[in-house]
Protein backbone atom coordinates (compact mmCIF):
# COMPACT_ATOMS: atom_id res chain seq x y z
CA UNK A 1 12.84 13.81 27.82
CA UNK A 2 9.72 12.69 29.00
CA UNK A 3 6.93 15.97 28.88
CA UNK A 4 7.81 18.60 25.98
CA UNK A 5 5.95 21.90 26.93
CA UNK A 6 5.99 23.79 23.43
CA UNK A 7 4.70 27.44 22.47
CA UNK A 8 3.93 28.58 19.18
CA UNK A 9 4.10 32.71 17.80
CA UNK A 10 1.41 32.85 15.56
CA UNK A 11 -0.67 29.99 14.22
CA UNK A 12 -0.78 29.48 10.03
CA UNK A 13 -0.53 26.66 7.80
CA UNK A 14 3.05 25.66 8.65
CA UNK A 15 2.51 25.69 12.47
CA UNK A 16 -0.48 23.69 12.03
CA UNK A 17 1.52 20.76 10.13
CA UNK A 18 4.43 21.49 12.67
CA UNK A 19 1.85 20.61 15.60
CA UNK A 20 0.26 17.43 13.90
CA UNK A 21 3.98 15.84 12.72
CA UNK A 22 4.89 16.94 16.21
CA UNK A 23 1.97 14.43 17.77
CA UNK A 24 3.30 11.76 15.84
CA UNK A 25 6.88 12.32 16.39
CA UNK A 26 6.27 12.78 20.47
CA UNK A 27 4.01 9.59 20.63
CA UNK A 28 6.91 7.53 18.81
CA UNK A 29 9.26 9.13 21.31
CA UNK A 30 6.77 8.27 24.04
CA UNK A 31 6.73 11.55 25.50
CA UNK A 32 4.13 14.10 26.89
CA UNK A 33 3.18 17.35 24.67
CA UNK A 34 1.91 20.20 25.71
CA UNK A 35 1.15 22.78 22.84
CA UNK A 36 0.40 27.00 23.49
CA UNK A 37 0.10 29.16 20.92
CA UNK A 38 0.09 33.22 20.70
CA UNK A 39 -1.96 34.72 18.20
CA UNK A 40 -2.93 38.30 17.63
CA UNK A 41 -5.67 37.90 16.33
CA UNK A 42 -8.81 36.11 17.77
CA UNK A 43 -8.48 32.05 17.49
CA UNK A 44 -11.87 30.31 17.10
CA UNK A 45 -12.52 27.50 19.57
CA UNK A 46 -13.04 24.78 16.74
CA UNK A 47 -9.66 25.40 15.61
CA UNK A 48 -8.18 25.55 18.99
CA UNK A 49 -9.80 22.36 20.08
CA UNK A 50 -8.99 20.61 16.25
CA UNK A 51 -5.24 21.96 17.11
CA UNK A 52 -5.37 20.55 20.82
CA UNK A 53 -3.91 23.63 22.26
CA UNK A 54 -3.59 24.21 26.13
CA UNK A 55 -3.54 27.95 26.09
CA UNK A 56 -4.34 30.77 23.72
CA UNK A 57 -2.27 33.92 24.32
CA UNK A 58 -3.13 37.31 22.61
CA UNK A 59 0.49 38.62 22.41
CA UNK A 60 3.73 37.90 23.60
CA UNK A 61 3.26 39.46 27.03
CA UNK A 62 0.98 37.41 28.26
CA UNK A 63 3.07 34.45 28.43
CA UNK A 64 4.30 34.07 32.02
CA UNK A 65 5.61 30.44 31.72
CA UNK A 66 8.93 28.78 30.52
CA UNK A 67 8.78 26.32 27.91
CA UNK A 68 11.27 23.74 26.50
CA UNK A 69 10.77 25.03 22.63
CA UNK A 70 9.49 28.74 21.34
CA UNK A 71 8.66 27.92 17.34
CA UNK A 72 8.38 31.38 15.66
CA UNK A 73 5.79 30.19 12.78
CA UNK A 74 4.00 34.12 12.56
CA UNK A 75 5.13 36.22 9.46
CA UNK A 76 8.28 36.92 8.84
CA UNK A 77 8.87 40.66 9.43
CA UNK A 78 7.52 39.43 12.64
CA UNK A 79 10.53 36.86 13.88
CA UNK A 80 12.73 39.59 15.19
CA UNK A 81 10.48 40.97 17.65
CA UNK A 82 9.36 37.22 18.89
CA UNK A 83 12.66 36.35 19.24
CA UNK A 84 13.06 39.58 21.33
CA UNK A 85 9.95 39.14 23.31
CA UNK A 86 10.03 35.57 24.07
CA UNK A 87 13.26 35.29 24.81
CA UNK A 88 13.01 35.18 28.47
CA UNK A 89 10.81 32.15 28.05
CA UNK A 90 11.93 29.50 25.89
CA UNK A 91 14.72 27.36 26.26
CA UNK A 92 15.24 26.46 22.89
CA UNK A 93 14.19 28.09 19.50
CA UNK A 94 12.67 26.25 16.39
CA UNK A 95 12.63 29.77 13.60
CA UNK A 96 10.78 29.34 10.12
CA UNK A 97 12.82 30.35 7.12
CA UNK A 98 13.54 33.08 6.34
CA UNK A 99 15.69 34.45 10.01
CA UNK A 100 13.78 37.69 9.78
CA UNK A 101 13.00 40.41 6.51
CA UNK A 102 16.67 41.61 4.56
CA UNK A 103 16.16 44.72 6.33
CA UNK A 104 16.08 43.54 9.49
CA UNK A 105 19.67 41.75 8.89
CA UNK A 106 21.35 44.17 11.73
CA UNK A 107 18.66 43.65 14.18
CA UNK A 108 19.28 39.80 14.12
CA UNK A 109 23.16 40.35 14.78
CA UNK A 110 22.23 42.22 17.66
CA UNK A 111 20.30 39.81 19.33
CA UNK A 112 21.12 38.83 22.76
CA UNK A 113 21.29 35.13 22.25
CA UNK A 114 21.50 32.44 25.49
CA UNK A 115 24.61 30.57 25.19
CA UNK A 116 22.84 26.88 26.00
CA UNK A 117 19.94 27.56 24.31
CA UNK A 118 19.30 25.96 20.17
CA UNK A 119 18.62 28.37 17.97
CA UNK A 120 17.25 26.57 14.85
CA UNK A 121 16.24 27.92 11.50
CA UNK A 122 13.59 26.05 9.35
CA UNK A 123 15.63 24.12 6.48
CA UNK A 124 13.13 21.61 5.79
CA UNK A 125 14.67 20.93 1.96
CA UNK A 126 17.56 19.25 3.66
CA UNK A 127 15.91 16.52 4.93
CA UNK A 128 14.25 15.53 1.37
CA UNK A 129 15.44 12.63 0.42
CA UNK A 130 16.51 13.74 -3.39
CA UNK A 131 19.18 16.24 -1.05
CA UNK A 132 19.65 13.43 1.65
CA UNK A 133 21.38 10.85 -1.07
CA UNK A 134 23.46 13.29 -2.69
CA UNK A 135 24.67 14.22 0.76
CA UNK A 136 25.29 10.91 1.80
CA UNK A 137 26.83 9.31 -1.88
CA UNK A 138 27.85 12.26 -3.92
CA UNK A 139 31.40 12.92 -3.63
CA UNK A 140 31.58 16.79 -4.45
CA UNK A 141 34.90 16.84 -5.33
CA UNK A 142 33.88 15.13 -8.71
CA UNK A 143 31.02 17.39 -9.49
CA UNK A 144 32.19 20.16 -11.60
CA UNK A 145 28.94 22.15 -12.20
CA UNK A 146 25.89 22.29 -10.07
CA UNK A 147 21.87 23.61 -12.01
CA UNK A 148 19.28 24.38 -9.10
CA UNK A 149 15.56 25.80 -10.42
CA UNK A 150 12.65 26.25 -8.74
CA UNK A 151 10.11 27.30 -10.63
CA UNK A 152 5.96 28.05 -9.85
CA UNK A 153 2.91 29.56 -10.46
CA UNK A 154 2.50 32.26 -7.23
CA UNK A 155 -1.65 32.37 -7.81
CA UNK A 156 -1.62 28.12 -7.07
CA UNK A 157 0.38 28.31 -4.01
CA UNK A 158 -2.12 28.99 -1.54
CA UNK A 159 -5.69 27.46 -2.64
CA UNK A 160 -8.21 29.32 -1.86
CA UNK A 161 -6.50 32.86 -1.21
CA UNK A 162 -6.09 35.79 -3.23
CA UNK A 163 -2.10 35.74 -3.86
CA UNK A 164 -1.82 39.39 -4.45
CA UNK A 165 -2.87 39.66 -0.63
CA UNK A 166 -0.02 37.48 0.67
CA UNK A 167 3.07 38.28 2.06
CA UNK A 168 5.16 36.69 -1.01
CA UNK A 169 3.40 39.89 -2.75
CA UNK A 170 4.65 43.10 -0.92
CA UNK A 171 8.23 43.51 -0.95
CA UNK A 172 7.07 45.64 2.21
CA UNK A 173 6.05 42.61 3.97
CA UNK A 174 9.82 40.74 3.07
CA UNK A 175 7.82 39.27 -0.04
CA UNK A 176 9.79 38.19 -2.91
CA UNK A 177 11.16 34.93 -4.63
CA UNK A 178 14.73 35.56 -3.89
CA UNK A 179 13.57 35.01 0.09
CA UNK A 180 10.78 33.32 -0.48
CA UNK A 181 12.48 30.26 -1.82
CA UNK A 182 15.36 30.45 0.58
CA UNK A 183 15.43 26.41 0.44
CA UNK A 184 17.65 26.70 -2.37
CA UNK A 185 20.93 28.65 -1.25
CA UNK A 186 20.28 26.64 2.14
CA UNK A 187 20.29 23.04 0.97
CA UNK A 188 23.21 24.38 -1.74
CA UNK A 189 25.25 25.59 1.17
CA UNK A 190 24.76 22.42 3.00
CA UNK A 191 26.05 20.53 -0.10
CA UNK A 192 28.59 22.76 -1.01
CA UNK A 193 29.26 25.55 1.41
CA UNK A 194 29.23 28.68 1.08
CA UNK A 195 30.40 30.36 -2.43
CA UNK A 196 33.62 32.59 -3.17
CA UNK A 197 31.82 35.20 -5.35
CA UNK A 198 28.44 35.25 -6.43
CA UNK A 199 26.55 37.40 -9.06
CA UNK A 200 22.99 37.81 -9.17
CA UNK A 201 19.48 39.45 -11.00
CA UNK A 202 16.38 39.93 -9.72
CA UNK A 203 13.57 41.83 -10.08
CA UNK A 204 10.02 41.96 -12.08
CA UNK A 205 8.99 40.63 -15.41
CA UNK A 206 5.77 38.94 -15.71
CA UNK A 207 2.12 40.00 -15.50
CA UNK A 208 1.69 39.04 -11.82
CA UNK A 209 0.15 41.70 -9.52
CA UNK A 210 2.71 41.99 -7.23
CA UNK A 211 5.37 44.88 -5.86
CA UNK A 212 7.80 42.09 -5.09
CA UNK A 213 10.74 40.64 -7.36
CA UNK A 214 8.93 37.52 -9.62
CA UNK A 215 12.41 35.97 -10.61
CA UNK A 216 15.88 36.32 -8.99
CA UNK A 217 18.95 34.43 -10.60
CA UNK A 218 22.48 33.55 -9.70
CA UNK A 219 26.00 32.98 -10.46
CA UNK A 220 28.39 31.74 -7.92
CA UNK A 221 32.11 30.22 -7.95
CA UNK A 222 33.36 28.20 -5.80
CA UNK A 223 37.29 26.71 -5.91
CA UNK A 224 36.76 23.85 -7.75
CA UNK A 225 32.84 24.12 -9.59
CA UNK A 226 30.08 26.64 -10.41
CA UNK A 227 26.56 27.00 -9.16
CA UNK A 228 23.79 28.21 -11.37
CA UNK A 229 20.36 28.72 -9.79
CA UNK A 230 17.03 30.23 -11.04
CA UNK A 231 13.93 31.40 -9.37
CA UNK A 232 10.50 32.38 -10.10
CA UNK A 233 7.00 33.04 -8.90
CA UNK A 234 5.87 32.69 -12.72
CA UNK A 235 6.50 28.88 -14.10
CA UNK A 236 3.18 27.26 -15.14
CA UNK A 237 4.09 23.86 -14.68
CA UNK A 238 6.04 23.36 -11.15
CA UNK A 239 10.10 22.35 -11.58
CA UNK A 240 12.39 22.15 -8.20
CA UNK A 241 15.54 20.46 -9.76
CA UNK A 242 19.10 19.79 -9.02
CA UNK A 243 21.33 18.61 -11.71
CA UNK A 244 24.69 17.63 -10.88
CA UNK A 245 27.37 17.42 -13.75
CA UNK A 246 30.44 15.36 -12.59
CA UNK A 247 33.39 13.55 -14.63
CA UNK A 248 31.52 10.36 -14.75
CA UNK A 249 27.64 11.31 -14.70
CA UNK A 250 25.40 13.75 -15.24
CA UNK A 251 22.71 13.52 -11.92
CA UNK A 252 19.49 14.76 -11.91
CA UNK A 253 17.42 15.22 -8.30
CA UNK A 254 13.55 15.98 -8.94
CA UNK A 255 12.84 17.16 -5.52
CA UNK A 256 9.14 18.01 -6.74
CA UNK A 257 8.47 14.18 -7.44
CA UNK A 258 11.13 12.79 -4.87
CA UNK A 259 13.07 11.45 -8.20
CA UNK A 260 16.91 10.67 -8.94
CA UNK A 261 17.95 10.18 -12.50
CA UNK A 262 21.35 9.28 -12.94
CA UNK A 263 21.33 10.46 -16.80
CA UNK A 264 24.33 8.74 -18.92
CA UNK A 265 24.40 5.34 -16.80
CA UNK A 266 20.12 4.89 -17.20
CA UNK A 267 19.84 4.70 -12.82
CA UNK A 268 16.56 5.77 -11.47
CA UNK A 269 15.63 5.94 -7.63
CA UNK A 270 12.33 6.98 -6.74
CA UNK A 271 12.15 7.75 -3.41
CA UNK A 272 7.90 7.28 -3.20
CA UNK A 273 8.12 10.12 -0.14
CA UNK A 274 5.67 12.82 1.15
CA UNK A 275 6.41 16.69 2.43
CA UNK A 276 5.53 15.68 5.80
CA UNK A 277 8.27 12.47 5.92
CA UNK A 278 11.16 14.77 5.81
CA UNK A 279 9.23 17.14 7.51
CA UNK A 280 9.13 14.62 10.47
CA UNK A 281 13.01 13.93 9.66
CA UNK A 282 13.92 17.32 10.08
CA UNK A 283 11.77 18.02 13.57
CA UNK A 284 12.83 14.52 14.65
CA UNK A 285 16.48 16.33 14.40
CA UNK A 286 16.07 18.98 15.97
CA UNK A 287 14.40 17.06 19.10
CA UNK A 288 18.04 15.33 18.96
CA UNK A 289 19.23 18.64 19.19
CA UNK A 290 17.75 20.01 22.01
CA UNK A 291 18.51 16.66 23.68
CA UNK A 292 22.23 16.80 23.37
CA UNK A 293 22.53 13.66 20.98
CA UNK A 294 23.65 15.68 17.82
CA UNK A 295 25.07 19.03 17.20
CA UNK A 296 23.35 22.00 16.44
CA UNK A 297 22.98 23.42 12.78
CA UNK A 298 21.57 25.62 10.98
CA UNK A 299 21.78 28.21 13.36
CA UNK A 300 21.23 32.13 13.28
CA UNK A 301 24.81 32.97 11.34
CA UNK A 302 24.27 30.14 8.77
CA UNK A 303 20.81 31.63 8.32
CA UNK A 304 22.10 35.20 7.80
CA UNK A 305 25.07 34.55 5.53
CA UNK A 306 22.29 32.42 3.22
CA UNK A 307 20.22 35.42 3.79
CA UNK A 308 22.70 37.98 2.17
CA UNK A 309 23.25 35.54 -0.39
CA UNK A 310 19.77 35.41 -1.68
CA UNK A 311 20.42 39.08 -2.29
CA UNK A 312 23.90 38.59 -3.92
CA UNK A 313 26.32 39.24 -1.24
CA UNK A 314 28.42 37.50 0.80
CA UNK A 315 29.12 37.85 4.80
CA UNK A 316 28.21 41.41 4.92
């Protein structure tokens, strides 16, 4: 692949990273890019030129070229309707997490999908390097009991912005922790697969001034081990953990600080990485993707079975 013609649907925070880490992935790769956006409302030219873009579309219609990657970056009650309306355009699809609101779960089943086309959904906690080891050494067969918590203060997310004015605040906008922090049931169905029962809570307990659920918690049983995982929107002092409890070891993965602990044996690795190196991993894989060299994953049924079970369900 030599030129990579790219358009992104809506242009926030995470498509701006996207577009940087994408610069320094396609100048490694030596190859040409060529960035459009769409974006309802009015972009100024500062940004535009800051963000190198080609071509500034006001909606979806407007766009009367084909490109070799769509990236649906807008909000997420949004992707369903991109996907719909850009589908005629893009040859391959990069989707931020979540796949689309809960709601919407029946409108993503009925998509028309093309049959050579990569569908990708955002899974960027994979690619961390805490979840990367334990992929790669961990032999799951030994670990009897996996802990998963990520826990944060909703008002520090976004500097700057009022958080009760943000998406994660209005269930009606597919707010909530349960969907917000969809990382977790991903990168625990990509260590484990996916659960045989699982039991949840969620709903509102703190002082925040929000309509959506602040904490969301879960049960589920596999075969041979149990998950446990906690969420919440309320934790003062930010914790994203994995703790591992096998027959020999009790393993603890600080994905906040890039950190492994191996607990009885005294084993620390710290991995000394930033968001945007497995960031860069993750788009660097799904370049391979669209170029034939590895399978796809992470597709649009992986991303609505780990949908459902952010709201305690299974495959329905």
């Amino acid at each position: 692949m030599n030129t990579l013609d790219v358009c992104f649907i809506g242009i926030g925070s995470i498509a701006g990273r996207h577009i940087k880490n994408l610069r320094t992935i396609c100048a490694e790769r030596n190859i040409k890019l060529n960035i459009d956006a769409v974006r309802r409302n009015i972009i100024r030219d500062e940004k535009a030129s800051e963000l190198q873009l080609r071509t500034v579309y006001s909606d979806c219609n407007a766009i009367k070229t084909q490109y070799d990657v769509i990236f649906i970056t807008n909000p997420t009650e949004y992707h369903i309707d991109s996907l719909k309306n850009t589908m005629a355009y893009g040859r391959n699809f990069f989707i931020e997490k979540p796949i689309s609101s809960v709601n919407q779960i029946n409108d993503v089943k009925a998509l028309q999908l093309k049959e050579q086309a990569v569908y990708y959904v955002a899974c960027p906690l994979r690619y961390n390097a805490v979840i990367q080891y334990m992929k790669e050494h961990v032999d799951f067969q030994k670990v009897i009991s996996i802990r998963s918590i990520s826990s944060s203060y909703l008002p520090e997310w976004r500097p700057g912005t009022d958080y009760r004015k943000t998406y994660s605040a209005r269930k009606d906008l597919g707010g909530g922790v349960s969907t917000d922090l969809i990382h977790e049931w991903d990168y625990l169905t990509f260590l484990v697969g996916m659960p045989q029962k699982v039991f949840s809570m969620c709903g509102r307990k703190s002082a925040l001034e929000i309509d959506s659920e602040d904490y969301a918690i879960y049960i589920a049983e596999y075969s041979d081990k149990i998950v446990e995982l906690h969420l919440d929107y309320f934790g003062r002092k930010t914790i994203r953990q994995i703790m591992l409890l096998t027959d020999s070891d009790t393993i603890c993965g600080d994905i906040a600080n890039n950190r492994l602990e191996f607990m009885r044996t005294g084993e620390i690795i710290d991995f000394k990485e930033t968001r945007d190196d497995y960031q860069i991993r993750e788009l660097n894989h799904f370049l391979d993707m669209i170029e034939g060299k590895v399978k796809p994953d992470s597709n649009i049924a992986h991303a609505v079975d780990v949908l459902n079970l952010t709201q305690g369900r299974i495959g329905k």
